[in-house]
N, C-alpha and C. Protein backbone atom coordinates (compact mmCIF):
# COMPACT_ATOMS: atom_id res chain seq x y z
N UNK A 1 -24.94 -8.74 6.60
CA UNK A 1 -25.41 -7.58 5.87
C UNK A 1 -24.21 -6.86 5.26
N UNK A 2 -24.85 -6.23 4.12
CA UNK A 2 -23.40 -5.42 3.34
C UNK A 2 -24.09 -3.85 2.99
N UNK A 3 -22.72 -2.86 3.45
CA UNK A 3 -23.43 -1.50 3.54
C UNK A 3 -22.16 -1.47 2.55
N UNK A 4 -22.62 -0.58 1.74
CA UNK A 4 -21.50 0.10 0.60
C UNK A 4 -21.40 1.31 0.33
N UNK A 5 -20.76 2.52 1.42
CA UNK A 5 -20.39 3.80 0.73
C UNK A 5 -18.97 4.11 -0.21
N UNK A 6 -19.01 5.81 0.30
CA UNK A 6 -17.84 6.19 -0.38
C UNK A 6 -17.58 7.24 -0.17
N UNK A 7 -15.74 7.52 -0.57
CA UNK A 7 -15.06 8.57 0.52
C UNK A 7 -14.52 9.35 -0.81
N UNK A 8 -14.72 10.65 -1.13
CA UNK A 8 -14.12 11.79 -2.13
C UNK A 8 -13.17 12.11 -1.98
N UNK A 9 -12.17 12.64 -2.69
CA UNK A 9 -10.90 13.23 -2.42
C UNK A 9 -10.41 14.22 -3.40
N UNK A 10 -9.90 15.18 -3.18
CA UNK A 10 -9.38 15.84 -3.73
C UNK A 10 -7.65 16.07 -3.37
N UNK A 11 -6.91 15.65 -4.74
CA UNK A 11 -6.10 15.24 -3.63
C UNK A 11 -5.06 16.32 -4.92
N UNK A 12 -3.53 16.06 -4.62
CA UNK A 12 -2.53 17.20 -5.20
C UNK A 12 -1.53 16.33 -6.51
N UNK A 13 -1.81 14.76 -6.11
CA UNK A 13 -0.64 14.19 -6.84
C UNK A 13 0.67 13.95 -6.23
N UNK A 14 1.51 13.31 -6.64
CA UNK A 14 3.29 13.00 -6.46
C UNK A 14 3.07 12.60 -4.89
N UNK A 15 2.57 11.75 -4.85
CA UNK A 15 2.35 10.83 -3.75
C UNK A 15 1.79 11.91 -2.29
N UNK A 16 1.02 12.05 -2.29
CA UNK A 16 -0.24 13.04 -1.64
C UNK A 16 -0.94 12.24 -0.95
N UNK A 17 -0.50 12.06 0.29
CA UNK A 17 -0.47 11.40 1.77
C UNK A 17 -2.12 12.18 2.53
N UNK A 18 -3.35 11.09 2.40
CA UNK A 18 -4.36 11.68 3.07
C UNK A 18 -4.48 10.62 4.14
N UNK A 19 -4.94 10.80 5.34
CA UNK A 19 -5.36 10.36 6.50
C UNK A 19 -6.90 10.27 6.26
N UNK A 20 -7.51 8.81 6.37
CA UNK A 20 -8.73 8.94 6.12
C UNK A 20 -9.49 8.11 7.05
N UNK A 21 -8.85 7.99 8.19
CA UNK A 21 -9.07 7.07 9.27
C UNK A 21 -10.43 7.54 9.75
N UNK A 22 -10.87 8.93 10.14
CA UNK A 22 -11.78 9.64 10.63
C UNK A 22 -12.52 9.48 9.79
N UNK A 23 -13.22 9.21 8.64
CA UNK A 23 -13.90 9.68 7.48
C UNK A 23 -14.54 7.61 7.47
N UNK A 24 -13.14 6.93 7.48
CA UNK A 24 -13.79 5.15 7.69
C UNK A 24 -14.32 5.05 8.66
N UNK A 25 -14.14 5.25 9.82
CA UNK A 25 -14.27 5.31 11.15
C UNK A 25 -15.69 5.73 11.35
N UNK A 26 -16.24 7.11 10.94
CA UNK A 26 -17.97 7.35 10.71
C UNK A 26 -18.61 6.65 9.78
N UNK A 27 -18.69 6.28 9.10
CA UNK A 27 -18.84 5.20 7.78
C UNK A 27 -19.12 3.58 8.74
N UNK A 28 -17.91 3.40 9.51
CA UNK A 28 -18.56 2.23 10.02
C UNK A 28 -19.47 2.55 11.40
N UNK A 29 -19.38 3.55 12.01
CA UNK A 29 -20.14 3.87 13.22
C UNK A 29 -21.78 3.77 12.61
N UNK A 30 -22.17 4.62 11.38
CA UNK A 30 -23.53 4.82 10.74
C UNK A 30 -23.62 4.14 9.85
N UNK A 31 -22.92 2.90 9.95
CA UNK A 31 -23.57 1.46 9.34
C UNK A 31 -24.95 0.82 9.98
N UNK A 32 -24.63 0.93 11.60
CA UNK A 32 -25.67 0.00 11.70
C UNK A 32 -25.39 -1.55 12.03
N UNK A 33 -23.82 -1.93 11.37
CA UNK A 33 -23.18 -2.84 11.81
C UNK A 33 -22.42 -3.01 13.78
N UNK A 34 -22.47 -3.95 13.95
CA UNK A 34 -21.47 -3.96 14.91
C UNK A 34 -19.84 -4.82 14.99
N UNK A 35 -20.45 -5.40 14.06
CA UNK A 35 -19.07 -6.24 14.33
C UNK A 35 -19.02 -7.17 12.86
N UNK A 36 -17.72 -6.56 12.29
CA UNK A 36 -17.28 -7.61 11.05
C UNK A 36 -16.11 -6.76 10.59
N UNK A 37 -16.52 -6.65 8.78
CA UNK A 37 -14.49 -5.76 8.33
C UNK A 37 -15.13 -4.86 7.84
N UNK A 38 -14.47 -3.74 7.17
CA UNK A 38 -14.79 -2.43 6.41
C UNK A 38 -13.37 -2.78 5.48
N UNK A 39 -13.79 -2.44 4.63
CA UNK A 39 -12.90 -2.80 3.04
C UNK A 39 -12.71 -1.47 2.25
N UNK A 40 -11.69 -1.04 2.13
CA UNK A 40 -11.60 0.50 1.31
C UNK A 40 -10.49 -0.12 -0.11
N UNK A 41 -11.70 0.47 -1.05
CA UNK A 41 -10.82 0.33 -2.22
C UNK A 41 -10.69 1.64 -2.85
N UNK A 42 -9.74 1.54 -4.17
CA UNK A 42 -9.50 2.54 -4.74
C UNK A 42 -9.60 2.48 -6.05
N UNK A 43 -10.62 2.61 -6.81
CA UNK A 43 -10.35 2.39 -8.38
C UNK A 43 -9.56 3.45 -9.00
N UNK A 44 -8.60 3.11 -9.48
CA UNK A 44 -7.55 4.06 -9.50
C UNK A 44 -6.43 3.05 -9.54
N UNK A 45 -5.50 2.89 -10.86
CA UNK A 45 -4.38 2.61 -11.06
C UNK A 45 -2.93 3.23 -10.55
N UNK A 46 -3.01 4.62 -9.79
CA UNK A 46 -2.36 5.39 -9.89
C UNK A 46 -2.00 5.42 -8.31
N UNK A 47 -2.73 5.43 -7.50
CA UNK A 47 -2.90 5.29 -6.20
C UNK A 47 -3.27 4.06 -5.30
N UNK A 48 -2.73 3.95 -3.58
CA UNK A 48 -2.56 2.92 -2.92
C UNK A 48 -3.46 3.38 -1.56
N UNK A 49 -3.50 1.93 -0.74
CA UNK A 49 -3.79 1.93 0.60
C UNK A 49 -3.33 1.82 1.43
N UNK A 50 -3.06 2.11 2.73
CA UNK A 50 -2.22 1.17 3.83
C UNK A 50 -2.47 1.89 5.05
N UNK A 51 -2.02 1.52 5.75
CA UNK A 51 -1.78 1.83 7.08
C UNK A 51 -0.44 2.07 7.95
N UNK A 52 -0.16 3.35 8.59
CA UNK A 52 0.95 4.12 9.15
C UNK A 52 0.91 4.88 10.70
N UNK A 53 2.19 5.34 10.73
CA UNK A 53 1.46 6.04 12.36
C UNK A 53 1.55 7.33 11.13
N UNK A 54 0.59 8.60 11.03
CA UNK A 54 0.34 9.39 10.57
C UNK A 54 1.22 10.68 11.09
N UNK A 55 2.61 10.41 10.97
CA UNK A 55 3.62 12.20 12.39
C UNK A 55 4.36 12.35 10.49
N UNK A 56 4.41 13.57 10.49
CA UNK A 56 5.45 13.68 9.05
C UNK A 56 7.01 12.81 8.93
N UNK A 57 7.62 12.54 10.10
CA UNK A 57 8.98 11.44 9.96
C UNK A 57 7.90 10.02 9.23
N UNK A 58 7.89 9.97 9.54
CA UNK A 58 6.96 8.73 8.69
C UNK A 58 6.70 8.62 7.52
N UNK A 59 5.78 9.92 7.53
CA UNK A 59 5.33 10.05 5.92
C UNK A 59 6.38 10.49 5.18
N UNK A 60 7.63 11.52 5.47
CA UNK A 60 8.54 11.87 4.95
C UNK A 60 9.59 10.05 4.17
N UNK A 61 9.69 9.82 5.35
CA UNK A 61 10.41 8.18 5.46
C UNK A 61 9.82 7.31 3.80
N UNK A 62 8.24 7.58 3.73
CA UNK A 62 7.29 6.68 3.01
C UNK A 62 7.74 7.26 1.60
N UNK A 63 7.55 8.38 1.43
CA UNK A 63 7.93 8.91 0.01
C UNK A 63 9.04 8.92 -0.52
N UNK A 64 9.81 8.98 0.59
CA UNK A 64 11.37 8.57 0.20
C UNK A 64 11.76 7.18 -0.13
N UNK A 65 11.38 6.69 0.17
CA UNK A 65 11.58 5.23 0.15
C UNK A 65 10.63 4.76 -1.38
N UNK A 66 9.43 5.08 -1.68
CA UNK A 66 9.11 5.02 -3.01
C UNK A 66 9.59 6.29 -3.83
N UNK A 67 10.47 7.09 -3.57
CA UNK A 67 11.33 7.98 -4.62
C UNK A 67 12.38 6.58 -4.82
N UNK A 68 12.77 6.30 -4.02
CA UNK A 68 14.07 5.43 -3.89
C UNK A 68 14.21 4.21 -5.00
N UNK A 69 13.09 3.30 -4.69
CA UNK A 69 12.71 2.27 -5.41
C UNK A 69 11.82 2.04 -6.42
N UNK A 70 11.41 3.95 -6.84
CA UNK A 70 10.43 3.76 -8.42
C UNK A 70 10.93 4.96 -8.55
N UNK A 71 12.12 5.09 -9.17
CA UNK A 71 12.79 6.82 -9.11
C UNK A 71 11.61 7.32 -10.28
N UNK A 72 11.04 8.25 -10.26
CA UNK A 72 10.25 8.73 -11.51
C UNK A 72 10.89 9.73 -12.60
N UNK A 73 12.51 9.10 -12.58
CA UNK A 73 12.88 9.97 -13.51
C UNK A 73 13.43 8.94 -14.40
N UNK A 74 12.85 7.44 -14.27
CA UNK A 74 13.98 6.49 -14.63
C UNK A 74 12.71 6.71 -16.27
N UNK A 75 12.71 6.10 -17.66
CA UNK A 75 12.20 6.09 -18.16
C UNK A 75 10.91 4.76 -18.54
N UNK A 76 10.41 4.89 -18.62
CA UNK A 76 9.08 4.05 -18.47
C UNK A 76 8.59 3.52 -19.86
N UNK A 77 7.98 2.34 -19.86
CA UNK A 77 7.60 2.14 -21.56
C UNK A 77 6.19 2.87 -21.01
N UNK A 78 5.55 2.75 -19.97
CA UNK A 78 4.26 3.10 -20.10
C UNK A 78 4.36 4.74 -21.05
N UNK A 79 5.11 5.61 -19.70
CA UNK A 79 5.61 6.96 -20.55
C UNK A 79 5.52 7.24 -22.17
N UNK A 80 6.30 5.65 -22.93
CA UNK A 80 6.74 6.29 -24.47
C UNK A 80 5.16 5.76 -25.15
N UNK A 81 4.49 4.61 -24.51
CA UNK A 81 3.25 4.85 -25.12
C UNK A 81 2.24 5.94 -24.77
N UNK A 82 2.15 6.21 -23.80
CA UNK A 82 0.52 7.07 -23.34
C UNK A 82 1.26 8.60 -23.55
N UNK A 83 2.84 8.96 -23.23
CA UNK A 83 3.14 10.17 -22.83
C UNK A 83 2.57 11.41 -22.24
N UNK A 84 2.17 10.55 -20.87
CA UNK A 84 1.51 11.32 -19.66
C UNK A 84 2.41 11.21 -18.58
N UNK A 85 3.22 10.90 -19.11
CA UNK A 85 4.79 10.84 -17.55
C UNK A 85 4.19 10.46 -16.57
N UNK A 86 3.24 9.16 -16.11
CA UNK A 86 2.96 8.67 -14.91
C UNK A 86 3.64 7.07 -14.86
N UNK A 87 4.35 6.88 -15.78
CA UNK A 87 4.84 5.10 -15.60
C UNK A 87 5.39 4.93 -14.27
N UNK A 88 5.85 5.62 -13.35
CA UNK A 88 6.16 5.77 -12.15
C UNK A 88 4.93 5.67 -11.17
N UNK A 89 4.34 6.37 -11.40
CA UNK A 89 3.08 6.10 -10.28
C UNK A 89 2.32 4.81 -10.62
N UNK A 90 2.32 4.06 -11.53
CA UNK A 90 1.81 2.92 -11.83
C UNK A 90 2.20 2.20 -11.00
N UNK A 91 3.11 2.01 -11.34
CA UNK A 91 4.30 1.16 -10.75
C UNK A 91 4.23 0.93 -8.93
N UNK A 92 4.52 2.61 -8.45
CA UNK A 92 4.33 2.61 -7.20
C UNK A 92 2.66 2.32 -6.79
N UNK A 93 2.04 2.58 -7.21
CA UNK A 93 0.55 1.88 -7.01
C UNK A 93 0.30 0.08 -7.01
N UNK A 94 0.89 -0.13 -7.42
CA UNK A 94 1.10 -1.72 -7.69
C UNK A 94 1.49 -2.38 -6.81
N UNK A 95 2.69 -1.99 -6.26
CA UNK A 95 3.48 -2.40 -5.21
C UNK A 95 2.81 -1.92 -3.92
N UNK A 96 2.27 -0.92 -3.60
CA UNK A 96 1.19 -0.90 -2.21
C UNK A 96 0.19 -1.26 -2.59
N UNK A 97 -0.71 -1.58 -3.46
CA UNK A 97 -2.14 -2.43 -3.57
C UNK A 97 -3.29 -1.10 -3.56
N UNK A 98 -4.45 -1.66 -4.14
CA UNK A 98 -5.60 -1.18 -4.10
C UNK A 98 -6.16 -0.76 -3.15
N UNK A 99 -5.99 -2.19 -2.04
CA UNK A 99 -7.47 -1.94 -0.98
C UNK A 99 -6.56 -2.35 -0.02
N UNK A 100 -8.09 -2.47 1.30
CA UNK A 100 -7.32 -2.35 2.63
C UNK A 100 -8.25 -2.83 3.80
N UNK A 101 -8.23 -4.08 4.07
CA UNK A 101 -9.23 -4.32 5.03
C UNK A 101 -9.09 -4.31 6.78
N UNK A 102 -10.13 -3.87 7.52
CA UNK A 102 -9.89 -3.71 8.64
C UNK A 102 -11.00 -4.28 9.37
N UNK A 103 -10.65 -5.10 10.21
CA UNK A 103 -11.68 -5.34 11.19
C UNK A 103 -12.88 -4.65 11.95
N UNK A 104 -13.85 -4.31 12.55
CA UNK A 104 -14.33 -3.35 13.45
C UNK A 104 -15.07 -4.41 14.51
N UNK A 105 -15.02 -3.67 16.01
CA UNK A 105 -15.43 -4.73 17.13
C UNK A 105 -17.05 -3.66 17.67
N UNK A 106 -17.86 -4.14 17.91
CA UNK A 106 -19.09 -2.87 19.23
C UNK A 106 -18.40 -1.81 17.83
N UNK A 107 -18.61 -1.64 16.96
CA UNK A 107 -18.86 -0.36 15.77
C UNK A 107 -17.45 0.68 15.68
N UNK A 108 -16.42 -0.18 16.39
CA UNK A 108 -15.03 1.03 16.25
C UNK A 108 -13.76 0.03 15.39
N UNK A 109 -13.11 0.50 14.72
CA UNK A 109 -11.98 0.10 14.31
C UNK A 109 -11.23 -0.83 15.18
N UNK A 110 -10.52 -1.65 14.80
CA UNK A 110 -9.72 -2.42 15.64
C UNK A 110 -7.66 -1.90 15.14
N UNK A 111 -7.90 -0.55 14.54
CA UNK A 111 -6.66 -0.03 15.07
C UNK A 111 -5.73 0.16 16.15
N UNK A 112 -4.27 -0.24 15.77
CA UNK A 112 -3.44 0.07 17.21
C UNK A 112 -3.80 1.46 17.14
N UNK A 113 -3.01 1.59 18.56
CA UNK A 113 -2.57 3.52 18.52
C UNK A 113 -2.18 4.52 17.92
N UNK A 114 -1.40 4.12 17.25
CA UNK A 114 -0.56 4.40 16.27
C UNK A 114 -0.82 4.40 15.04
N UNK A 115 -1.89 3.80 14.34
CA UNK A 115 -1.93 3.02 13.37
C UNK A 115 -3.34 3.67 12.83
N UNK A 116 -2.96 4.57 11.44
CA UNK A 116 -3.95 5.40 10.88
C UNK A 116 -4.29 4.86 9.24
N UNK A 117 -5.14 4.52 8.72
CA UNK A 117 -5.55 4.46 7.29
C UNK A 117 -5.03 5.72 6.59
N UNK A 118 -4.65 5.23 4.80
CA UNK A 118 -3.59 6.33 4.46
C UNK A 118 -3.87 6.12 3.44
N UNK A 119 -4.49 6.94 2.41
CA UNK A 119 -4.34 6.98 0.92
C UNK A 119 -3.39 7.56 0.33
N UNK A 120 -2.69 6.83 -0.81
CA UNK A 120 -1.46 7.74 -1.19
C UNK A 120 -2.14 7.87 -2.43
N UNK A 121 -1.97 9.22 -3.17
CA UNK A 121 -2.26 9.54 -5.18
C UNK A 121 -0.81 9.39 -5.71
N UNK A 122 -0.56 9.02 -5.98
CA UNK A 122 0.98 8.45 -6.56
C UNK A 122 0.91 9.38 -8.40
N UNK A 123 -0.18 9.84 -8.87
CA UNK A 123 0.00 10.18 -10.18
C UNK A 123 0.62 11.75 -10.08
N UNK A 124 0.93 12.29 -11.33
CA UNK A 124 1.72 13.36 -11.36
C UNK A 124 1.06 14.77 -11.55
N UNK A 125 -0.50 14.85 -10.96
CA UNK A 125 -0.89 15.54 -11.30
C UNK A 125 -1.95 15.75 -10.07
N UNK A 126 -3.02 16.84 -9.90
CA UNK A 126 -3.90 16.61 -8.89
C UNK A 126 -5.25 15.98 -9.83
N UNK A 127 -6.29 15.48 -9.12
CA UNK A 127 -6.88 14.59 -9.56
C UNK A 127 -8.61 14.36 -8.17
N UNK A 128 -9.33 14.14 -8.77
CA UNK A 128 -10.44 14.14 -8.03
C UNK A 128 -11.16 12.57 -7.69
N UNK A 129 -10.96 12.40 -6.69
CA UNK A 129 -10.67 10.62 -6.22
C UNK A 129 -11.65 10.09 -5.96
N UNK A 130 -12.46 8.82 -5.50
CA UNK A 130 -13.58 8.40 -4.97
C UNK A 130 -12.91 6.94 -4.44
N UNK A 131 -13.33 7.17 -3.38
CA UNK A 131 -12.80 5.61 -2.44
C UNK A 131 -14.12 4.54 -2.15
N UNK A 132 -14.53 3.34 -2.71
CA UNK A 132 -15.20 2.47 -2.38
C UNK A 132 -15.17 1.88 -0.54
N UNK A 133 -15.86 1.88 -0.28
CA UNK A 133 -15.93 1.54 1.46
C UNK A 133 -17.08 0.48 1.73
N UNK A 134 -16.55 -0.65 1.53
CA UNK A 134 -17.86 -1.95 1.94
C UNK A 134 -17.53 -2.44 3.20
N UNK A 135 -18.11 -2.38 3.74
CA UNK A 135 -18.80 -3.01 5.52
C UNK A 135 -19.29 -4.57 5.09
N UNK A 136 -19.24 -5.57 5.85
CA UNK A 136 -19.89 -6.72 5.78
C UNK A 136 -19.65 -6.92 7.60
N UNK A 137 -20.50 -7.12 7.99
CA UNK A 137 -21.00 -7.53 9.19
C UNK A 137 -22.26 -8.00 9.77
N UNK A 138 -22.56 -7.53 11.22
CA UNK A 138 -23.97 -7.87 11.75
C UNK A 138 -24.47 -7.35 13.00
């Protein structure tokens, strides 16, 4: 069986770190499923998925590290065509991916301890989000 919701966001931009573990987590509990994956996508060029331990050294660590390796001050062709100054968040969206699949066992996540679902908005602006969430199980 396939259940297909979806998760809203309102988010700030310049890589805007949401925890959405709690929000997948009920989504697969009031599936109805017990056991298969939950799939979170993001339509959205601009923004990524992944998984982190959620303490600010971390998240601090995460943004730094994509300041580091997509500086957004470097110049962009995307920039000289669209001139919306996001060729940077493209970029960093690319390199962490769309989506994000996770197992679930008896209707709970098969997360470590540590280990929280994480939407990043990588664009330069705030922006009003919608996250795809498909369940396939039984």
């Amino acid at each position: 069986m396939v259940v297909t919701k979806e998760i809203k966001l309102a988010t700030r931009g310049n890589a805007d770190i949401s925890d959405i573990t709690d929000e997948v987590a009920g989504l697969v509990r009031g599936s109805g499923l017990a056991d298969g994956t939950v799939t979170v996508f993001c339509p959205s060029s601009t923004s990524g998925l992944t998984t982190i331990e959620y303490e600010s050294g971390a998240l601090s660590d995460l943004r730094r590290l994509f300041d580091e390796i997509v500086d957004s001050r470097r110049d962009y062709a995307h920039n000289a065509r669209w001139g919306d100054g996001n060729g940077h968040s493209h970029v960093r969206a690319a390199l962490l991916g769309p989506s994000l699949t996770v197992p679930f066992v008896k209707g709970e996540l098969t997360l470590g301890t540590w280990q929280q679902i994480i939407y990043i908005d990588f664009d330069n602006r705030s922006r009003q989000r919608r996250l795809v969430v498909q369940m396939i199980g039984e």
